[in-house]
PDB file of N, CA and C in Angstrom:
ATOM      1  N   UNK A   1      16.462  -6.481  -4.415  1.00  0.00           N
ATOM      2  CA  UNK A   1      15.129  -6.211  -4.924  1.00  0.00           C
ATOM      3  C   UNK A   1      14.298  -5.540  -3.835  1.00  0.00           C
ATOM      4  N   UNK A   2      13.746  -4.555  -4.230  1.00  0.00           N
ATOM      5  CA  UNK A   2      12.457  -3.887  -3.266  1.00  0.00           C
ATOM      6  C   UNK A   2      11.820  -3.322  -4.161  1.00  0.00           C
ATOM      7  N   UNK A   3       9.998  -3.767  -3.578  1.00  0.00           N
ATOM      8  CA  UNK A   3       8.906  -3.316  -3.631  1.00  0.00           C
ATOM      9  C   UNK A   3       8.330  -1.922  -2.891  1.00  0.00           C
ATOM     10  N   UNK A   4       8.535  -1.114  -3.903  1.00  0.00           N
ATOM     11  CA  UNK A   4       7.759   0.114  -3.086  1.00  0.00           C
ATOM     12  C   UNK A   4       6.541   0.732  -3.686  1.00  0.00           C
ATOM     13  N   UNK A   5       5.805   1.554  -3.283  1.00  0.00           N
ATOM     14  CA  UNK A   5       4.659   1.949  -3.801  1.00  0.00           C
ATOM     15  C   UNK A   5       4.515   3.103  -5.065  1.00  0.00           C
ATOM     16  N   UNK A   6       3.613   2.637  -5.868  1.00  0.00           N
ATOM     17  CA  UNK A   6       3.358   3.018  -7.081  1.00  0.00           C
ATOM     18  C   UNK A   6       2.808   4.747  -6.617  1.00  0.00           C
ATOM     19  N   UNK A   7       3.511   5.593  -5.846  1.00  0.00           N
ATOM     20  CA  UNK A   7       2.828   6.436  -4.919  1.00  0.00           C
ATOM     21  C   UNK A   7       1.484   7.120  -5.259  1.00  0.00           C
ATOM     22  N   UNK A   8       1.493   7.850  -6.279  1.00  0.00           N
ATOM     23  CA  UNK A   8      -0.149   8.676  -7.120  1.00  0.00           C
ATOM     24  C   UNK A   8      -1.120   7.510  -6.922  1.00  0.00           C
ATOM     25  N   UNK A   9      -0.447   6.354  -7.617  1.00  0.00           N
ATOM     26  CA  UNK A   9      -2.122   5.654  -7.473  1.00  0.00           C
ATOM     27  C   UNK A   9      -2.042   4.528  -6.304  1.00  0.00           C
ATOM     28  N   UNK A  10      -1.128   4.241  -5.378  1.00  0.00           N
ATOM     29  CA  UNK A  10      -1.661   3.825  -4.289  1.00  0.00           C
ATOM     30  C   UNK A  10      -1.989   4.739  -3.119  1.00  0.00           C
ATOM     31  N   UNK A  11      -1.725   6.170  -3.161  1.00  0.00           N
ATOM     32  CA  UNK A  11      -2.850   6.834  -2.687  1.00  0.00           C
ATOM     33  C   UNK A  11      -4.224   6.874  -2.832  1.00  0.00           C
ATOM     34  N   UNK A  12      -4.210   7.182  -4.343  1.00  0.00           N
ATOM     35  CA  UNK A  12      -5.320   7.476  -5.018  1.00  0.00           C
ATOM     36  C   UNK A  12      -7.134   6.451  -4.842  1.00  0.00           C
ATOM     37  N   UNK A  13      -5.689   5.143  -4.737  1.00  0.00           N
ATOM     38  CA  UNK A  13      -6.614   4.409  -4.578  1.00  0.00           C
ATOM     39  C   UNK A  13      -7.734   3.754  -3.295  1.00  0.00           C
ATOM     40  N   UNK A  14      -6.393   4.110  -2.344  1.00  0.00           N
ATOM     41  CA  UNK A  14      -6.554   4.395  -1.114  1.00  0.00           C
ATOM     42  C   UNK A  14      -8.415   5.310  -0.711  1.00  0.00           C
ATOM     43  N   UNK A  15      -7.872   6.353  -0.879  1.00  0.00           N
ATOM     44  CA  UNK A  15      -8.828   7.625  -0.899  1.00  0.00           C
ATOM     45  C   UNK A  15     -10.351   6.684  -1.484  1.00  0.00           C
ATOM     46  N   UNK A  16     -10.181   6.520  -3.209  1.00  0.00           N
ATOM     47  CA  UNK A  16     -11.278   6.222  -3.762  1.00  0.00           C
ATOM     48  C   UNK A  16     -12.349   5.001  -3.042  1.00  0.00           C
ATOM     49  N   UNK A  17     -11.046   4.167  -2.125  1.00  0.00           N
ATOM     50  CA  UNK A  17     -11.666   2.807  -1.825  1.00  0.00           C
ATOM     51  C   UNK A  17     -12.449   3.207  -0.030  1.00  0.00           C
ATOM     52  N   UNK A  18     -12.010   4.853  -0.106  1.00  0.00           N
ATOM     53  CA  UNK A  18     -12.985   5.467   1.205  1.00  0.00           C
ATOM     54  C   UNK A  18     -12.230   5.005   2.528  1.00  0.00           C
ATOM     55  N   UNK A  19     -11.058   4.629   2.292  1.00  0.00           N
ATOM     56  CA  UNK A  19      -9.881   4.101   3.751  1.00  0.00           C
ATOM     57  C   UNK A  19      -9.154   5.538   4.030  1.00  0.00           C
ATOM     58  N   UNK A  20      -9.262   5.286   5.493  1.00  0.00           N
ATOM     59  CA  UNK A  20      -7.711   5.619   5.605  1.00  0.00           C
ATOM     60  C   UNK A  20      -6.546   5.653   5.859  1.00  0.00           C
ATOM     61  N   UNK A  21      -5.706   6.336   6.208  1.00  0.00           N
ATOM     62  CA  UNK A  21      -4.340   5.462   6.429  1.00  0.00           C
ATOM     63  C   UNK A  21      -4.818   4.511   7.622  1.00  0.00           C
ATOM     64  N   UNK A  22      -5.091   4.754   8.788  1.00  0.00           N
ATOM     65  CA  UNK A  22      -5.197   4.018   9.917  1.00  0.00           C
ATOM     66  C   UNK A  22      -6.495   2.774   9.662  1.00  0.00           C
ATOM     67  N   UNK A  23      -7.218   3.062   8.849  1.00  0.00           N
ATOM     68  CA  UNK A  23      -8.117   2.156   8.258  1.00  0.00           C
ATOM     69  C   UNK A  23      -7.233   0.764   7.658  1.00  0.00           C
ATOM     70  N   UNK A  24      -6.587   1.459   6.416  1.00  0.00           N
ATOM     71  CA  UNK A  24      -5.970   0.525   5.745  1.00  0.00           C
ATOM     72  C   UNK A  24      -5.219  -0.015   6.460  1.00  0.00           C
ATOM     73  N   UNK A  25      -4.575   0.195   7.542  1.00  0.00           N
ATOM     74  CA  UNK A  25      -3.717  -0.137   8.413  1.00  0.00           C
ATOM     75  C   UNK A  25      -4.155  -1.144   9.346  1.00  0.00           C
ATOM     76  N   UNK A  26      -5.255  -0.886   9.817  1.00  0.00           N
ATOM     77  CA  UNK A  26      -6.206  -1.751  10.877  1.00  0.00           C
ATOM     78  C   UNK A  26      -6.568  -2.795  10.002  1.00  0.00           C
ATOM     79  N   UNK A  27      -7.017  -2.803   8.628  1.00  0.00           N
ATOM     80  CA  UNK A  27      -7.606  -3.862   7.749  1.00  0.00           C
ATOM     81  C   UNK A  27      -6.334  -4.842   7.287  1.00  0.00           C
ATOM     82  N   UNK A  28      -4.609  -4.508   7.373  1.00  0.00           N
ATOM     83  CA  UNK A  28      -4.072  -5.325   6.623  1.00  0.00           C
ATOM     84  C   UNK A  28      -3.029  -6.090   7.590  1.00  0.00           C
ATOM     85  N   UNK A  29      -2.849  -5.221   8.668  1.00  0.00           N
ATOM     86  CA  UNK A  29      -2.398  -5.969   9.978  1.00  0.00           C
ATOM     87  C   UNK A  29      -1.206  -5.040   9.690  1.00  0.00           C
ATOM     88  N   UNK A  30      -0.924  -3.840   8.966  1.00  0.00           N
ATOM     89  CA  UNK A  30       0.453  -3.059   9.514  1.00  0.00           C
ATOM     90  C   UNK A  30       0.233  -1.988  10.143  1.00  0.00           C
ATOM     91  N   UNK A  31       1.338  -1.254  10.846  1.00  0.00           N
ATOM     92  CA  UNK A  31       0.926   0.067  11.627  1.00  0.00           C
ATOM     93  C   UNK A  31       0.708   1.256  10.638  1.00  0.00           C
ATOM     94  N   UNK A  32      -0.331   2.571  10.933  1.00  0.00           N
ATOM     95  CA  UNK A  32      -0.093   3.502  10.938  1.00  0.00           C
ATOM     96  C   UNK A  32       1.100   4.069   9.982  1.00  0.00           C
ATOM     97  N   UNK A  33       1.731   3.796  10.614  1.00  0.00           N
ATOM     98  CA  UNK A  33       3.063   4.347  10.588  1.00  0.00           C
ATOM     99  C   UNK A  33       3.833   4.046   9.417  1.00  0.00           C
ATOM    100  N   UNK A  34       3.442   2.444   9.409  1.00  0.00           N
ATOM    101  CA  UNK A  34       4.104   1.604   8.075  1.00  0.00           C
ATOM    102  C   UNK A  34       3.684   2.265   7.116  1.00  0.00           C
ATOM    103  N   UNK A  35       2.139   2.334   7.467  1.00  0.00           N
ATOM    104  CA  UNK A  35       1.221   2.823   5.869  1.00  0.00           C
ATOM    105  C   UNK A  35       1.586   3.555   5.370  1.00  0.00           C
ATOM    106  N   UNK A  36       1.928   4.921   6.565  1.00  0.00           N
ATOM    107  CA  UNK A  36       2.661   6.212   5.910  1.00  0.00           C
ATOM    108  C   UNK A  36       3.573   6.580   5.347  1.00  0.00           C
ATOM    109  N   UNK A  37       4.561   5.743   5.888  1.00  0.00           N
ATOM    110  CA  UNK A  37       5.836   5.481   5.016  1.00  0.00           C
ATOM    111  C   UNK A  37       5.952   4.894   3.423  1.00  0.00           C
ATOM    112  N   UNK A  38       5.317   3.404   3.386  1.00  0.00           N
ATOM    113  CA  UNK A  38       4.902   3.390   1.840  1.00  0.00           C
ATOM    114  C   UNK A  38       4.334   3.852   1.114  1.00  0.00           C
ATOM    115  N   UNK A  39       3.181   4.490   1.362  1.00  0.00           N
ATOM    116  CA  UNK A  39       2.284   5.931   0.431  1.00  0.00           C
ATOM    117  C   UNK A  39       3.887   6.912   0.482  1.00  0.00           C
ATOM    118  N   UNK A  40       4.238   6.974   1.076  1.00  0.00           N
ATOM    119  CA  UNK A  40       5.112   8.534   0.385  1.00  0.00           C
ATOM    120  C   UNK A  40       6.839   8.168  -0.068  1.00  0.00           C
ATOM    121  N   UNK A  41       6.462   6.571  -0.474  1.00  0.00           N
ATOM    122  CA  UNK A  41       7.978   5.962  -0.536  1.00  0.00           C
ATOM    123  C   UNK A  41       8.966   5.883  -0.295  1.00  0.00           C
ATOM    124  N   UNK A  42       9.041   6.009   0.891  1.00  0.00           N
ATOM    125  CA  UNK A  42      10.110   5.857   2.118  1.00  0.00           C
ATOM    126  C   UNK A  42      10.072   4.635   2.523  1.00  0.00           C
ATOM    127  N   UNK A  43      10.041   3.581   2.688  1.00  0.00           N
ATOM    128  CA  UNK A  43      10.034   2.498   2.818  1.00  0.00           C
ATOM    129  C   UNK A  43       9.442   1.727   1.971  1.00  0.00           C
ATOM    130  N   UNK A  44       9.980  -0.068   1.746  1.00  0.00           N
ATOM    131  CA  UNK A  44       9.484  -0.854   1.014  1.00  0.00           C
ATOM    132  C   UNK A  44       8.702  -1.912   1.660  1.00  0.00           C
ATOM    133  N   UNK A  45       8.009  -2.692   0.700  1.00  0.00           N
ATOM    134  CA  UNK A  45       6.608  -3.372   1.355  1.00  0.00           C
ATOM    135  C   UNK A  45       7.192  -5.172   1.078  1.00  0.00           C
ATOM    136  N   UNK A  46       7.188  -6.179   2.202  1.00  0.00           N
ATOM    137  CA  UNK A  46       7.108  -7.332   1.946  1.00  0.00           C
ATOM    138  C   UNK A  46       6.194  -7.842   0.243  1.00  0.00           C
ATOM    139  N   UNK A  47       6.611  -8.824  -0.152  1.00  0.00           N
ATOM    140  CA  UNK A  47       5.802  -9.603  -1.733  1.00  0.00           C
ATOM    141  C   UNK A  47       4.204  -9.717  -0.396  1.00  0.00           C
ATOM    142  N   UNK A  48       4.152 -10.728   0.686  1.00  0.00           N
ATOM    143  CA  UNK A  48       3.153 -11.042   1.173  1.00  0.00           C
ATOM    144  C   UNK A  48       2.210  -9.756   1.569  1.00  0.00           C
ATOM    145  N   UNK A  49       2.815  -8.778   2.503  1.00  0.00           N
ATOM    146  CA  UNK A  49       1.947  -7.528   2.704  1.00  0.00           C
ATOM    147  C   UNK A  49       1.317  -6.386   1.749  1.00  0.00           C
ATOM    148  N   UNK A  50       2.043  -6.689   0.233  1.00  0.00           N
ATOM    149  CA  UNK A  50       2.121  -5.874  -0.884  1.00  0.00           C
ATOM    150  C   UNK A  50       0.687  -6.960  -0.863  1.00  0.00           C
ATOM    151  N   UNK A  51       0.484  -8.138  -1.577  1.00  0.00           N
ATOM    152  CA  UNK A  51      -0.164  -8.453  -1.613  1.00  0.00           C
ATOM    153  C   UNK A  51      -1.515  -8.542  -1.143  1.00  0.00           C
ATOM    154  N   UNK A  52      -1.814  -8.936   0.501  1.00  0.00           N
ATOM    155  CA  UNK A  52      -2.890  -8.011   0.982  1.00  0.00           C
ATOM    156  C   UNK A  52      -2.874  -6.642   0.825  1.00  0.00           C
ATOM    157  N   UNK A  53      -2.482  -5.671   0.828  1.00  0.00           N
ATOM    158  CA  UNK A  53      -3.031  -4.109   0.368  1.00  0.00           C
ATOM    159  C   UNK A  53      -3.321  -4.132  -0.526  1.00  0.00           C
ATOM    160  N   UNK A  54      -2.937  -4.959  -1.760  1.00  0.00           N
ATOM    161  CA  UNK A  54      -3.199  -4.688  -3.118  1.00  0.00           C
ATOM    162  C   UNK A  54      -5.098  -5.415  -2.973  1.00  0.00           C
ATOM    163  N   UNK A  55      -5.365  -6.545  -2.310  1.00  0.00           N
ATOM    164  CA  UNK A  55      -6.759  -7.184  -2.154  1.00  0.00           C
ATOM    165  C   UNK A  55      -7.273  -6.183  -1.275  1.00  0.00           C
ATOM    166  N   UNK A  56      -7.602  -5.390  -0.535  1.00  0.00           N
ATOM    167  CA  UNK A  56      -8.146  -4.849   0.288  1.00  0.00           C
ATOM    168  C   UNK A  56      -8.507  -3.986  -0.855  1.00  0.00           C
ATOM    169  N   UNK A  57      -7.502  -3.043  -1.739  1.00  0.00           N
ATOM    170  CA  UNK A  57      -7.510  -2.026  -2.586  1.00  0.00           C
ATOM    171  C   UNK A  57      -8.390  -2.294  -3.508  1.00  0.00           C
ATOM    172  N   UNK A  58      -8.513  -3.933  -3.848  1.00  0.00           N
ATOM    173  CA  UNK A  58      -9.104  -4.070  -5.061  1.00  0.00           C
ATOM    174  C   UNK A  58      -8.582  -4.298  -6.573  1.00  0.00           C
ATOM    175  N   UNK A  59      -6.719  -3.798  -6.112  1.00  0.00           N
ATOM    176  CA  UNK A  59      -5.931  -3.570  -7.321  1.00  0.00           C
ATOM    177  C   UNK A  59      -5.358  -4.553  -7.306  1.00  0.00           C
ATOM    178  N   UNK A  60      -4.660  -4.757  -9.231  1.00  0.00           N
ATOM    179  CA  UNK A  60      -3.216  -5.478  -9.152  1.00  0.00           C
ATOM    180  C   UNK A  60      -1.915  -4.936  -8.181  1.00  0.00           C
ATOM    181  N   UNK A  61      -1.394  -6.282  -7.486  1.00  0.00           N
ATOM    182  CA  UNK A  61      -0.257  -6.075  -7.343  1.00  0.00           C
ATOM    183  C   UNK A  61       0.770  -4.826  -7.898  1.00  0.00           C
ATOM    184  N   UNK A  62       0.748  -5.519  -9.449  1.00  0.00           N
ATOM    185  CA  UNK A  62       1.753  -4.311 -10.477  1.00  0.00           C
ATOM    186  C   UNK A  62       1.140  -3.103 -10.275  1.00  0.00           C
ATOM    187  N   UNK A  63      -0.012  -2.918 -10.170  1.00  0.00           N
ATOM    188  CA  UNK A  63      -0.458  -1.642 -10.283  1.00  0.00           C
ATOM    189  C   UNK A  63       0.154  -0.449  -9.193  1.00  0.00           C
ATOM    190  N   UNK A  64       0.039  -1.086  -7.962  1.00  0.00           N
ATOM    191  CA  UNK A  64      -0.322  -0.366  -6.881  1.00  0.00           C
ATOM    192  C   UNK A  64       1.805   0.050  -6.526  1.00  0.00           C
ATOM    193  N   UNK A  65       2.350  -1.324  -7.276  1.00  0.00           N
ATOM    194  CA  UNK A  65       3.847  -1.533  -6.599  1.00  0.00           C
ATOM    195  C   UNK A  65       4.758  -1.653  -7.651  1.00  0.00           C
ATOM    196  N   UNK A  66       5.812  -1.116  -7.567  1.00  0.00           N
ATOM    197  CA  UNK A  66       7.338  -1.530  -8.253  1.00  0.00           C
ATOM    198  C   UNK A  66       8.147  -2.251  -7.840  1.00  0.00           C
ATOM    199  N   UNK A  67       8.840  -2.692  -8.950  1.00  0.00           N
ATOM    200  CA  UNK A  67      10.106  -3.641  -8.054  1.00  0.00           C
ATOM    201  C   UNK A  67      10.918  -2.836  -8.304  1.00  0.00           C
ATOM    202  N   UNK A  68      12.226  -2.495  -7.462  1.00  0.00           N
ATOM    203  CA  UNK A  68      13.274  -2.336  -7.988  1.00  0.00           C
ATOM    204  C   UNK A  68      14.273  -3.031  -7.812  1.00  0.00           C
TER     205      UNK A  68
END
């Protein structure tokens, strides 16, 4: 099983919520780097860290993430 990002709208949402990558990054305790990788779905996101981004965002979980 992996969680990766719903990419269009966890950008999207990103943007709207006025963050940015290094923002969202500084606010959820992952790097830079991480962030960048899950916005463009190259990597998958812990249930716990999915979870804070999704509260910072404002969004559901489901919304922002897939399982596969």
């Amino acid at each position: 099983m992996r969680i990766v990002a719903n990419r269009d709208i966890f950008t999207k949402s990103r943007i709207l919520k006025g963050l940015s990558q290094r923002e969202l990054a500084r606010q959820s305790g992952l790097s830079h780097g991480y962030i960048s990788l899950i916005e463009r779905g190259n990597k998958s996101i812990g249930p716990k860290a999915a979870k804070k981004v999704s509260e910072i965002l404002d969004k559901n979980v489901e919304e922002l993430f897939i399982i596969e």
